[in-house]
Protein backbone atom coordinates (compact mmCIF):
# COMPACT_ATOMS: atom_id res chain seq x y z
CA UNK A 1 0.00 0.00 0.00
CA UNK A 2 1.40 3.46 -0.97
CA UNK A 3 1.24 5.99 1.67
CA UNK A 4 -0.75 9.00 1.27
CA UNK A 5 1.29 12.36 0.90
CA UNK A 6 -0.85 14.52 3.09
CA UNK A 7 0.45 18.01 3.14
CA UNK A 8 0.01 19.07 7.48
CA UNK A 9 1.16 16.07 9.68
CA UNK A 10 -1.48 15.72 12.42
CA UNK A 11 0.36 16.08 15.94
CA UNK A 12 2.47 18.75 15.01
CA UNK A 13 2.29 21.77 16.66
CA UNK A 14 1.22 25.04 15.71
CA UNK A 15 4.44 26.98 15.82
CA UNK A 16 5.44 25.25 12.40
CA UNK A 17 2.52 26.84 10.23
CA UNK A 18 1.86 30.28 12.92
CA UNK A 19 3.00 32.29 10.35
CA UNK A 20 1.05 31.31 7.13
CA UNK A 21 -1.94 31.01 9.42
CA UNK A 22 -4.66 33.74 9.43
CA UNK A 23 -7.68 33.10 12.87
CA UNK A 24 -10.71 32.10 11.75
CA UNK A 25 -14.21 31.54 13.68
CA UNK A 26 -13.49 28.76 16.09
CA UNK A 27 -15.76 25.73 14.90
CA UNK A 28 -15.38 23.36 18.10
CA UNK A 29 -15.05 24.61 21.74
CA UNK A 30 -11.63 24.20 22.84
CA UNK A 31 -9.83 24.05 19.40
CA UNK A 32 -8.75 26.94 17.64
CA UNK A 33 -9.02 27.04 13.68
CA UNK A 34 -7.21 28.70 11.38
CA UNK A 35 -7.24 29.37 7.65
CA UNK A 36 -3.74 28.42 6.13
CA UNK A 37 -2.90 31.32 3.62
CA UNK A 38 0.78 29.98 2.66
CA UNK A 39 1.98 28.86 -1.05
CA UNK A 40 3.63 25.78 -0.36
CA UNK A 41 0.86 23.53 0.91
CA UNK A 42 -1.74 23.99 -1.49
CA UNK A 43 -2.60 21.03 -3.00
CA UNK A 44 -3.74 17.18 -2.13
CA UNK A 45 -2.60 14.30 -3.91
CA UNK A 46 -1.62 16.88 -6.69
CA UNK A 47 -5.22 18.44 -6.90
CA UNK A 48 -4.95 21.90 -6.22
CA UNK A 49 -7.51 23.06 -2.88
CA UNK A 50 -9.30 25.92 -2.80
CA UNK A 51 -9.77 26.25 1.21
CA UNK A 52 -7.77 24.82 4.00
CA UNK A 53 -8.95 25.10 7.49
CA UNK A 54 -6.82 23.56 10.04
CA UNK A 55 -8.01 22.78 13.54
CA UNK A 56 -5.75 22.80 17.26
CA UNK A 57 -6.07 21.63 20.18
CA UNK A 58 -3.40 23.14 22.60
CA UNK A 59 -1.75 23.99 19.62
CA UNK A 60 -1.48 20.46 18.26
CA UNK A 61 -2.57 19.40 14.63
CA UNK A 62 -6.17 17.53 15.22
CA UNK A 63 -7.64 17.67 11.93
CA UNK A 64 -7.59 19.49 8.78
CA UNK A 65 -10.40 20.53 5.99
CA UNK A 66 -9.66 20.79 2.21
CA UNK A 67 -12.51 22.67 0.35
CA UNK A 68 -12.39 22.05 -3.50
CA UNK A 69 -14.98 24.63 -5.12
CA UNK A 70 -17.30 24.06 -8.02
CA UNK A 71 -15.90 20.82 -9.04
CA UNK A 72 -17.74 17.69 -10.88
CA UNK A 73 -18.96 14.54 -9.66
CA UNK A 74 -16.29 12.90 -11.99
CA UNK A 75 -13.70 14.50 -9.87
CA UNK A 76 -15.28 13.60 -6.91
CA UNK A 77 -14.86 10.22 -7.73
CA UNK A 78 -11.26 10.55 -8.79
CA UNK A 79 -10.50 11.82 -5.70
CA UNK A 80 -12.17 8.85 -4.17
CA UNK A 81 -9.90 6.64 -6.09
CA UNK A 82 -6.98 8.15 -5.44
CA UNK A 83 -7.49 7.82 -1.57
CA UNK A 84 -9.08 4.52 -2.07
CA UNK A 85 -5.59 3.16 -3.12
CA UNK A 86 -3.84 4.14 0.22
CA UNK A 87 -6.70 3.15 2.38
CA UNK A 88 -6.44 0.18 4.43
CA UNK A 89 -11.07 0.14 4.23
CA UNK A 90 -13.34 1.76 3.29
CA UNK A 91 -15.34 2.65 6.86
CA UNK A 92 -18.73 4.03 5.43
CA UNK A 93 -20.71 5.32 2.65
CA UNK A 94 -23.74 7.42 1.69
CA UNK A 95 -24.58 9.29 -1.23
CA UNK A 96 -22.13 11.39 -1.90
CA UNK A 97 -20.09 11.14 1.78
CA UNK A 98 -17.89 8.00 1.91
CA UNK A 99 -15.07 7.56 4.85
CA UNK A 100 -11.61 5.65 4.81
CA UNK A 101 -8.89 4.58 7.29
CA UNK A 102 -5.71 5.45 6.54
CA UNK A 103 -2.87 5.12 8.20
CA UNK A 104 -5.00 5.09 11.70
CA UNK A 105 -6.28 8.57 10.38
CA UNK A 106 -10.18 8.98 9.53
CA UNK A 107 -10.84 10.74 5.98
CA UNK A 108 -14.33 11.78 5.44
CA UNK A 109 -15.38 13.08 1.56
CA UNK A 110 -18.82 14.77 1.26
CA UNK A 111 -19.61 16.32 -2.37
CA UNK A 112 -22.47 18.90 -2.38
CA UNK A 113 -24.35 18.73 -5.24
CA UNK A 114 -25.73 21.75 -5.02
CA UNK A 115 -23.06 23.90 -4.83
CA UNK A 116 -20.56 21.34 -6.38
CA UNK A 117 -18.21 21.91 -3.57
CA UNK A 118 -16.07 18.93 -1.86
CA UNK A 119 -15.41 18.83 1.47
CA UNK A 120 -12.59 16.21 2.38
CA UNK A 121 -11.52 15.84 6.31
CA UNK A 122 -8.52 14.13 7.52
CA UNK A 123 -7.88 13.42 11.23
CA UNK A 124 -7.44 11.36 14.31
CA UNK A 125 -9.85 8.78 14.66
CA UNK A 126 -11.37 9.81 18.12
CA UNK A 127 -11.32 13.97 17.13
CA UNK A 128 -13.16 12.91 13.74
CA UNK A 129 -16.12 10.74 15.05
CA UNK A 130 -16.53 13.04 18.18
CA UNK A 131 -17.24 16.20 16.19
CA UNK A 132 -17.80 15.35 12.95
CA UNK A 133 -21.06 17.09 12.84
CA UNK A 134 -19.68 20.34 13.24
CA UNK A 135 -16.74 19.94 10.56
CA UNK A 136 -18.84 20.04 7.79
């Protein structure tokens, strides 16, 4: 199985983004979240984002959000296959939200139809499935 390049290493701490980081509206009580506004991150598995949110919890890495605006469903599923291929399961799927475990790391895809905006969040397993709801 190939691993997954993902661009922000959860665990790390904040002081190695602080700087391309610009405060946001805090989306979960007791994490901080923060809009990354840097150059050199800007992509996921060579698709380019358009959004990326990226969530603290005494300053450590907990989970991050990747918006991709007005895409298709084709690339949707692209980017499903792409993960699919470093993904020890796939953990769930609905229309149009599917989950996988990778690398004991939860990533959750949603595509909106209506607005033809994917949402893809990657974190730690407990962090993920306890707030979930409000990361969307």
């Amino acid at each position: 199985m190939k691993q997954l390049n993902i661009p922000f290493k959860l665990g790390m701490q904040y002081d190695n983004w602080e700087f391309d980081l610009e405060v946001t509206k805090d989306r979960i009580e007791g994490c901080d979240s923060y809009i990354y506004v840097g150059k050199k991150f800007n992509k996921f598995l060579n698709y380019s984002t358009d959004k990326t949110e990226l969530l603290f919890s005494l300053d450590v890495l907990e989970a991050v959000i990747l918006r991709f605006t007005y895409r298709n469903i084709k690339f949707y599923y692209e980017l499903l296959k792409a993960i699919s291929k470093t993904s020890r399961s796939k953990v769930n799927y609905h229309n149009n939200y599917t989950a996988y475990l990778v690398s004991n790391n939860l990533i959750h895809v949603f595509y909106n139809k209506s607005d033809s905006t994917i949402i893809l969040i990657y974190g730690k397993i407990r962090f993920i499935q306890k707030q979930l709801l409000f990361l969307h």
